[in-house]
Structure formats: structure tokens, C-alpha cells
N, C-alpha and C. Protein backbone atom coordinates (compact mmCIF):
# COMPACT_ATOMS: atom_id res chain seq x y z
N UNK A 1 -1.37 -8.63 5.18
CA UNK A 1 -1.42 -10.04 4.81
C UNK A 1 -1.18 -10.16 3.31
N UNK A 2 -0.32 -11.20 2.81
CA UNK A 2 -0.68 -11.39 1.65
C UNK A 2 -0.85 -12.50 1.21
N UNK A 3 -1.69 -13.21 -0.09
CA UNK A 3 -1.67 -14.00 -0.22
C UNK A 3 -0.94 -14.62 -1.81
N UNK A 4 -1.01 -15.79 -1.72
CA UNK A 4 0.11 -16.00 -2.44
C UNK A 4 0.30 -17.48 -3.22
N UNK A 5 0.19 -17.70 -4.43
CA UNK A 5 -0.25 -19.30 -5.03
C UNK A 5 1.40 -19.57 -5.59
N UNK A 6 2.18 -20.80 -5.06
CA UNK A 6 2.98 -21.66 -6.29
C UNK A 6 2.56 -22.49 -6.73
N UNK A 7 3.14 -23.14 -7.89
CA UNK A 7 2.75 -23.84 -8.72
C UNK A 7 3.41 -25.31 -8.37
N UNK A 8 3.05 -26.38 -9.24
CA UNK A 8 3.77 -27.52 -8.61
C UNK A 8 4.75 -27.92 -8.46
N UNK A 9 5.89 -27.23 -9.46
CA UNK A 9 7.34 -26.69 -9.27
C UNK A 9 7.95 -25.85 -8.90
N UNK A 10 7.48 -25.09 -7.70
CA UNK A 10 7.83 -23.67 -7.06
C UNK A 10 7.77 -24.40 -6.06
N UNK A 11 8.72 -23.63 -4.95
CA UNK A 11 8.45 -23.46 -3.80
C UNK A 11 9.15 -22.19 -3.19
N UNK A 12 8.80 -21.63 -1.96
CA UNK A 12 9.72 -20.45 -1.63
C UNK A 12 10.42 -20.16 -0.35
N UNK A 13 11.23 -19.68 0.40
CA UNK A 13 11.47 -19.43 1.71
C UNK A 13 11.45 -17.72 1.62
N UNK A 14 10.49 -18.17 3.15
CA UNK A 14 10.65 -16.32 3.50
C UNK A 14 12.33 -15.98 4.17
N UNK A 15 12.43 -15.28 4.10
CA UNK A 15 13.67 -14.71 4.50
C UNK A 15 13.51 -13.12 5.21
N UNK A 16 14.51 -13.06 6.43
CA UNK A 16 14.54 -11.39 6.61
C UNK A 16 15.30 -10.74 5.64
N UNK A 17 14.85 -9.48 6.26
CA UNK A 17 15.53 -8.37 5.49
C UNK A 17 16.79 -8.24 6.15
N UNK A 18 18.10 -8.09 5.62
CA UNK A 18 19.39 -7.78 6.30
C UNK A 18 18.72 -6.00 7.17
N UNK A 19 18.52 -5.10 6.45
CA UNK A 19 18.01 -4.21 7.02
C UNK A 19 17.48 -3.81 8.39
N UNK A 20 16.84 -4.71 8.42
CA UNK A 20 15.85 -4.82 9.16
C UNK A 20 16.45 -5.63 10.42
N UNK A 21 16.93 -6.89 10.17
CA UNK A 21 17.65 -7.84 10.98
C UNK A 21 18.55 -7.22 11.63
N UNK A 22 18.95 -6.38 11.10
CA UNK A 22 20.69 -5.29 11.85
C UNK A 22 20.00 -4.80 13.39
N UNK A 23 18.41 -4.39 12.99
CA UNK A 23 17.83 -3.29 14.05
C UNK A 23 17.34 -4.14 14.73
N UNK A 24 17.54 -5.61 15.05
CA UNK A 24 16.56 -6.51 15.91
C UNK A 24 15.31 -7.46 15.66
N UNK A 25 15.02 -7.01 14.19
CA UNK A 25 13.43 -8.18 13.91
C UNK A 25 14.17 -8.94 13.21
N UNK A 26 13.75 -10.00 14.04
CA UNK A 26 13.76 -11.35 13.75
C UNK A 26 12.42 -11.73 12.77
N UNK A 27 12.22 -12.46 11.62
CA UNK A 27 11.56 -13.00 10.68
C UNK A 27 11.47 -14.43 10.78
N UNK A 28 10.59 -15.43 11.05
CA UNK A 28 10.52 -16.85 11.15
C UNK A 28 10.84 -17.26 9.48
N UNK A 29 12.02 -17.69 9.28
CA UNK A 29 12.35 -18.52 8.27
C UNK A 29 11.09 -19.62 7.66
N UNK A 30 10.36 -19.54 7.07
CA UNK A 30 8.85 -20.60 6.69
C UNK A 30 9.42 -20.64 5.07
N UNK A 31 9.25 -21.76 4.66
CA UNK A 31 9.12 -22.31 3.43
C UNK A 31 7.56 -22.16 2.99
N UNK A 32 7.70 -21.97 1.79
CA UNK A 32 6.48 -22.00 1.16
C UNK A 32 6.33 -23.38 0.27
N UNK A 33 5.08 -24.33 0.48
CA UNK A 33 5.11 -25.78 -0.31
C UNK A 33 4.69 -25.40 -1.85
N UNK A 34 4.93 -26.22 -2.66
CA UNK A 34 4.40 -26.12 -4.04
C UNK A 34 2.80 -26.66 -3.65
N UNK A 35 2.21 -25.68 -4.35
CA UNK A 35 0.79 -25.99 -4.95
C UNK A 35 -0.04 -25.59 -4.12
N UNK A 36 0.94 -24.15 -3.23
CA UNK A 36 0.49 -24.04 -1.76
C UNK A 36 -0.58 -22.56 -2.65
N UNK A 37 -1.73 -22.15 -1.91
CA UNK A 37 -2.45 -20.70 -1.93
C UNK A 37 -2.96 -20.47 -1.23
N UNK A 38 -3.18 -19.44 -0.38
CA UNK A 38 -3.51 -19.18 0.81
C UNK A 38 -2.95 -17.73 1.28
N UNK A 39 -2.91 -17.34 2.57
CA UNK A 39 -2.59 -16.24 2.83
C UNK A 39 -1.58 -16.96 4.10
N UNK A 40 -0.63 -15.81 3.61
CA UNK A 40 0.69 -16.60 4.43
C UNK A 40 0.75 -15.52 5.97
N UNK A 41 0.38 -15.96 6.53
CA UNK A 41 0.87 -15.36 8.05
C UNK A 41 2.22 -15.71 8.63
N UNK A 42 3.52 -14.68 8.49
CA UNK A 42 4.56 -14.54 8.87
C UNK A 42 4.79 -13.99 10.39
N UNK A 43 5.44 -15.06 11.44
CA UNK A 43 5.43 -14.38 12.73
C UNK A 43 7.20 -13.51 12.63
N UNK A 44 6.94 -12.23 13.11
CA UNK A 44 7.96 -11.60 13.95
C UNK A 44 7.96 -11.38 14.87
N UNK A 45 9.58 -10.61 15.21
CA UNK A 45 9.95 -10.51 16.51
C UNK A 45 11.09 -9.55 16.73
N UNK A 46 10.99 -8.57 17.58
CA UNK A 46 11.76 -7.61 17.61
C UNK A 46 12.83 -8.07 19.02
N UNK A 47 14.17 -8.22 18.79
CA UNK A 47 14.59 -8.31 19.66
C UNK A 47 15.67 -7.34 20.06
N UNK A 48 15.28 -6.10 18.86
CA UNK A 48 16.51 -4.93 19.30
C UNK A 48 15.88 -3.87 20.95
N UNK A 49 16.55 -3.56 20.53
CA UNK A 49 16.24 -2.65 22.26
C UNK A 49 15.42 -1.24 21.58
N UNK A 50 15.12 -1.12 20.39
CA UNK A 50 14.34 0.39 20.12
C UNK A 50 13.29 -0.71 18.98
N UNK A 51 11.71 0.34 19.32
CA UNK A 51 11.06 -0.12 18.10
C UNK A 51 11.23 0.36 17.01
N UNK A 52 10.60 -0.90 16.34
CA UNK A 52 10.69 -1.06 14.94
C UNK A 52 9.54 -1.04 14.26
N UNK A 53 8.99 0.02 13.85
CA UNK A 53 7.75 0.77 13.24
C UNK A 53 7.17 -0.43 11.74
N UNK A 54 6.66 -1.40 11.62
CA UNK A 54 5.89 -1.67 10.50
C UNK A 54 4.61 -1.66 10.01
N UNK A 55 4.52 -0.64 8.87
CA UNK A 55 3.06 -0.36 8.18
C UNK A 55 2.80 -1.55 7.46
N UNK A 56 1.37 -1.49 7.07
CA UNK A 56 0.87 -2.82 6.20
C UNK A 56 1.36 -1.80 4.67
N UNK A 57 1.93 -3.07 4.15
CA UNK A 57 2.70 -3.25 3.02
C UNK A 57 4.09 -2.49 3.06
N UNK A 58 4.64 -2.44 4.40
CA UNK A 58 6.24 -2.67 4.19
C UNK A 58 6.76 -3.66 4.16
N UNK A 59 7.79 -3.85 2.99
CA UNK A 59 8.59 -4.91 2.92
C UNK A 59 9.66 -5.32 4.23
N UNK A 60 8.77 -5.98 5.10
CA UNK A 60 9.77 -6.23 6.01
C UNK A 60 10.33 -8.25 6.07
N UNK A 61 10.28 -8.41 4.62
CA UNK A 61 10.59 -9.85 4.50
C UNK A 61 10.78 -10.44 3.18
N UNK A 62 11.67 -11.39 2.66
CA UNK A 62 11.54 -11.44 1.10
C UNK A 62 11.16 -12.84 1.13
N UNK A 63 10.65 -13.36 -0.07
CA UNK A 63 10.44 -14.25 -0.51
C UNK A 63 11.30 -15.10 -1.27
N UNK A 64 11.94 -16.02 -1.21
CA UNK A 64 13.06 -16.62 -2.60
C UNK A 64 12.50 -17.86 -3.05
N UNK A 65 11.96 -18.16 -4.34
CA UNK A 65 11.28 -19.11 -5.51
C UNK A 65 12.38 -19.69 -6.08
N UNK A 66 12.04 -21.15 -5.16
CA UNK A 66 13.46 -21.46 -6.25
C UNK A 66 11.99 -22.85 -6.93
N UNK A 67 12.84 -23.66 -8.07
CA UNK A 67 11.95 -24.00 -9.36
C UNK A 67 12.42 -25.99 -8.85
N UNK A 68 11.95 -26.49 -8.62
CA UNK A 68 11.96 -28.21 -7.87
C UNK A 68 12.06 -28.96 -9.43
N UNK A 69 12.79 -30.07 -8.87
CA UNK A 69 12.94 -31.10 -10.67
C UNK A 69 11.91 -31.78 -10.98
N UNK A 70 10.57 -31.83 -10.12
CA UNK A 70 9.74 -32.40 -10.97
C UNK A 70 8.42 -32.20 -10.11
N UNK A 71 7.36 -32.58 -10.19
CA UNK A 71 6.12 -31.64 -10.01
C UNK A 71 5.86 -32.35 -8.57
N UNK A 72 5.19 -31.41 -7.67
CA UNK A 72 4.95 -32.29 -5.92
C UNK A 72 3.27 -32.53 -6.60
N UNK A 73 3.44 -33.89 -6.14
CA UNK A 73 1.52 -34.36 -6.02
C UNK A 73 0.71 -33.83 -4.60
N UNK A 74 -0.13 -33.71 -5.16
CA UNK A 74 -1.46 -33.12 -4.36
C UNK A 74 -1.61 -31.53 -4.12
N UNK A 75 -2.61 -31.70 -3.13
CA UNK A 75 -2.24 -29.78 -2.36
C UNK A 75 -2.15 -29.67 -0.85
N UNK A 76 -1.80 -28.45 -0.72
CA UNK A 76 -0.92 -27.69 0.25
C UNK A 76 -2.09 -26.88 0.84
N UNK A 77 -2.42 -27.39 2.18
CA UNK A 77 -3.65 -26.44 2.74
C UNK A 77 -3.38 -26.46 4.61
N UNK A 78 -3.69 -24.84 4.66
CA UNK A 78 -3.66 -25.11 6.30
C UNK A 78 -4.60 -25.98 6.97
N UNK A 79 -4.17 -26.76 8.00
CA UNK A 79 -5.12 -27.79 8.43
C UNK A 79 -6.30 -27.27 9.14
N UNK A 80 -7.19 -27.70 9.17
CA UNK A 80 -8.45 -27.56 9.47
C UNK A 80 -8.83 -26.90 10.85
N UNK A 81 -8.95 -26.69 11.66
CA UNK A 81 -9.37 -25.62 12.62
C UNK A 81 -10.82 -26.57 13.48
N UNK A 82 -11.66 -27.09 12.76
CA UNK A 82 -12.74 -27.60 13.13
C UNK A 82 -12.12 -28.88 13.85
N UNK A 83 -12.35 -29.24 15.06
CA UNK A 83 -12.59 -30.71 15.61
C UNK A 83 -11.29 -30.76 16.08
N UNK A 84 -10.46 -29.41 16.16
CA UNK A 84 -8.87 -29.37 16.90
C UNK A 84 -8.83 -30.48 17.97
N UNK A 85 -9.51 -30.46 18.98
CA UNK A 85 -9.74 -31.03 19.96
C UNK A 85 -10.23 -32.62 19.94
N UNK A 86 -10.45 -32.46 18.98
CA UNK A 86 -10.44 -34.67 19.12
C UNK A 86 -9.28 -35.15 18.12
N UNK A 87 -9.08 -36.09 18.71
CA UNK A 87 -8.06 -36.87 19.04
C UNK A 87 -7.10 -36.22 18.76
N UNK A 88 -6.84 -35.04 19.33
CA UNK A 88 -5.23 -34.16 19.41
C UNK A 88 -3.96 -34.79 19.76
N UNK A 89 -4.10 -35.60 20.96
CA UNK A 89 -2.46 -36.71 21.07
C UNK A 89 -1.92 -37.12 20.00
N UNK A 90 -3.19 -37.90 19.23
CA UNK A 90 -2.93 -38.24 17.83
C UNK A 90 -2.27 -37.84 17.21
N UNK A 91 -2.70 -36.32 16.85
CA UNK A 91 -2.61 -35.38 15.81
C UNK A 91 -1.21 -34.64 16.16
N UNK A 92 -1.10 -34.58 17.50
CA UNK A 92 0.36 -33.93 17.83
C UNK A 92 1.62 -34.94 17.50
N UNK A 93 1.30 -36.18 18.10
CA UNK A 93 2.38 -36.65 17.25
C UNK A 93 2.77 -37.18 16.04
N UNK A 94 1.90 -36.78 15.20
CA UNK A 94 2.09 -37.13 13.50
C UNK A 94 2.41 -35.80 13.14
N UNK A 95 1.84 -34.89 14.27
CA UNK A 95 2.91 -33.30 13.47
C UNK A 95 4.28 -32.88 14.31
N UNK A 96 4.53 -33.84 15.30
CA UNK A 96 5.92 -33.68 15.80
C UNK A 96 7.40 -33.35 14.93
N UNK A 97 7.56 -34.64 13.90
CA UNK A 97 8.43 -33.69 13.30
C UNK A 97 8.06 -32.46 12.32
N UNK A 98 6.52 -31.62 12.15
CA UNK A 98 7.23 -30.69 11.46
C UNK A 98 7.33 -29.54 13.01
N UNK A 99 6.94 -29.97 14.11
CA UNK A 99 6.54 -29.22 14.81
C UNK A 99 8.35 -28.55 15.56
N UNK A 100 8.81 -30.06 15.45
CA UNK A 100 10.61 -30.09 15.68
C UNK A 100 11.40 -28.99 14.16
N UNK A 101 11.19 -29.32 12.97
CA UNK A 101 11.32 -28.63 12.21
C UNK A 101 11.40 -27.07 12.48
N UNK A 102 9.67 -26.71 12.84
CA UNK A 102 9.90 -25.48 13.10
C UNK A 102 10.21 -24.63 14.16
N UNK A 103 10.38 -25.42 14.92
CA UNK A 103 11.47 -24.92 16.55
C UNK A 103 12.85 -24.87 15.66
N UNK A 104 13.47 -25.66 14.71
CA UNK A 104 14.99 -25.64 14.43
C UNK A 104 14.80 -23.99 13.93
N UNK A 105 14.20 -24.40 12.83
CA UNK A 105 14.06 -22.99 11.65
C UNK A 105 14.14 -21.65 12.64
N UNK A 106 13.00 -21.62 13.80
CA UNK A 106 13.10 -20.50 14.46
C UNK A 106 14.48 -20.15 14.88
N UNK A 107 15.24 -21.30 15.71
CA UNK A 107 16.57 -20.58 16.32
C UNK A 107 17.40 -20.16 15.06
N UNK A 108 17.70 -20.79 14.04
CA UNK A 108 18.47 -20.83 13.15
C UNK A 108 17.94 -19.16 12.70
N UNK A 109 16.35 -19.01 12.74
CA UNK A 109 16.50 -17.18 12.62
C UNK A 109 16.82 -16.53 13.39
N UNK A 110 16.59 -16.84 14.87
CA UNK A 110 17.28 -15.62 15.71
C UNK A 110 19.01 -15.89 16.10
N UNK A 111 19.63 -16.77 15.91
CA UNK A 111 21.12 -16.65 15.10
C UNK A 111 21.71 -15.95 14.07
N UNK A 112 20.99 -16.07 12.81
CA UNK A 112 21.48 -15.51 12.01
C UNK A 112 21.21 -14.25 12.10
N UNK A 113 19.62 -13.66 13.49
CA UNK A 113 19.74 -12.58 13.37
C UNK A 113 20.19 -11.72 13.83
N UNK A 114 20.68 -12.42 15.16
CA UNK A 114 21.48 -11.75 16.24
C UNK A 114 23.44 -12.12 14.71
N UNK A 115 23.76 -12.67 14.26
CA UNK A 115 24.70 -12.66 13.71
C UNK A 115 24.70 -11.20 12.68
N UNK A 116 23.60 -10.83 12.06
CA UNK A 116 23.57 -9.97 11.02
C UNK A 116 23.51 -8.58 11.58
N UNK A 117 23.08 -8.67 13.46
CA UNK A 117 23.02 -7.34 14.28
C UNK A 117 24.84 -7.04 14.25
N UNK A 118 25.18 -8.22 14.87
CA UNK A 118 26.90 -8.07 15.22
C UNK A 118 27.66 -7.94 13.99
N UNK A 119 27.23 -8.03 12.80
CA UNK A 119 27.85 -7.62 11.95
C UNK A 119 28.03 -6.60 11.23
N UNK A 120 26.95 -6.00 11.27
CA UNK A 120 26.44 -4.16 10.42
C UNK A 120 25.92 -3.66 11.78
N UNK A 121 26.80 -4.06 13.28
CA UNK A 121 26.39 -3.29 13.87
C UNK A 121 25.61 -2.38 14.53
């Protein structure tokens, strides 16, 4: 796990490793928000046909910081865990679009990763 603070003009996207992507793991494309700290839980996914061995603290993902034109207000926190269960309808559809968001992001990684297999073979 790691954890990880930007500032109010940062933000970052995880990215795979070409490396890595050639042999089948797929990396969920996640943006990182400004003013975000926390510990970032990255899902993978192996979709080559042999495993793919990862120890804690292999780089099996990069980070890219790019610098925003002017500062995001407030903070960036995973939502709460307590009281999931009341009024969830609610709550699901005020997180529908990021929930649509991150269904796009996912295919858009296992494209590019199945693209980066067919390419380095």
C-alpha cells in the first residue's frame, strides 16, 4: 500500500507499466484529486495466460503529477463506510456518474492493455 498527499495544484493518474501490460496486468487507470491523502488502493488484473508474480513494493504502476491552473477548494476523502446502508438509492445515484466514469476508465485500461500485449507481443 502506499500512501500518498497532493497539494491543491497537483493531481495524478495511475498508469500501467508498458512492461508489465505486454504480460497481461491490467492496472485500473484512477486519477488522483488535489488535496487528496490517504492510502491509494489500486485494483489489478491479470489477463495474460501465465502468472504474474508481485511483491509488496514492486513497481507495478506509475504515477503521472501533472500541476492544475489554479488551486481545487476543499478536500478529497474516501467516503465514509459508516451508515452505507441508509439511504443508499440516494447515494447511488448522486455517485452514478463517477460510478459511469469508472466503468469507462476500466475498459479504456483493458484496451490499451490488450493493445500494448499485441504490440510488444
Amino acid at each position: 500500500m502506499e500512501h500518498i498527499t497532493t497539494g491543491p495544484q497537483v493531481l495524478g493518474f495511475i498508469c500501467s507499466r508498458a512492461s508489465l501490460a505486454s504480460k497481461g496486468l491490467i492496472v485500473s487507470n484512477l486519477k488522483v484529486d488535489p488535496n487528496y491523502s490517504d492510502t491509494l488502493y489500486i485494483t489489478v488484473f491479470n489477463a495474460g495466460t501465465g502468472s504474474i508474480p508481485l511483491e509488496p513494493g514492486y513497481p507495478f504502476c506509475a504515477v503521472v503529477f501533472c500541476q492544475t491552473d489554479g488551486e481545487c477548494q476543499g478536500e478529497t476523502r474516501r467516503p465514509d463506510p459508516e451508515g452505507i446502508s441508509d439511504g443508499w438509492a440516494e447515494k447511488l445515484i448522486k455517485a452514478r456518474p463517477h460510478i459511469v466514469t469508472g466503468v469507462i476508465t476500466f475498459v479504456i485500461s483493458v484496451v490499451g492493455s490488450i493493445v500494448a500485449m499485441l504490440v510488444m507481443g
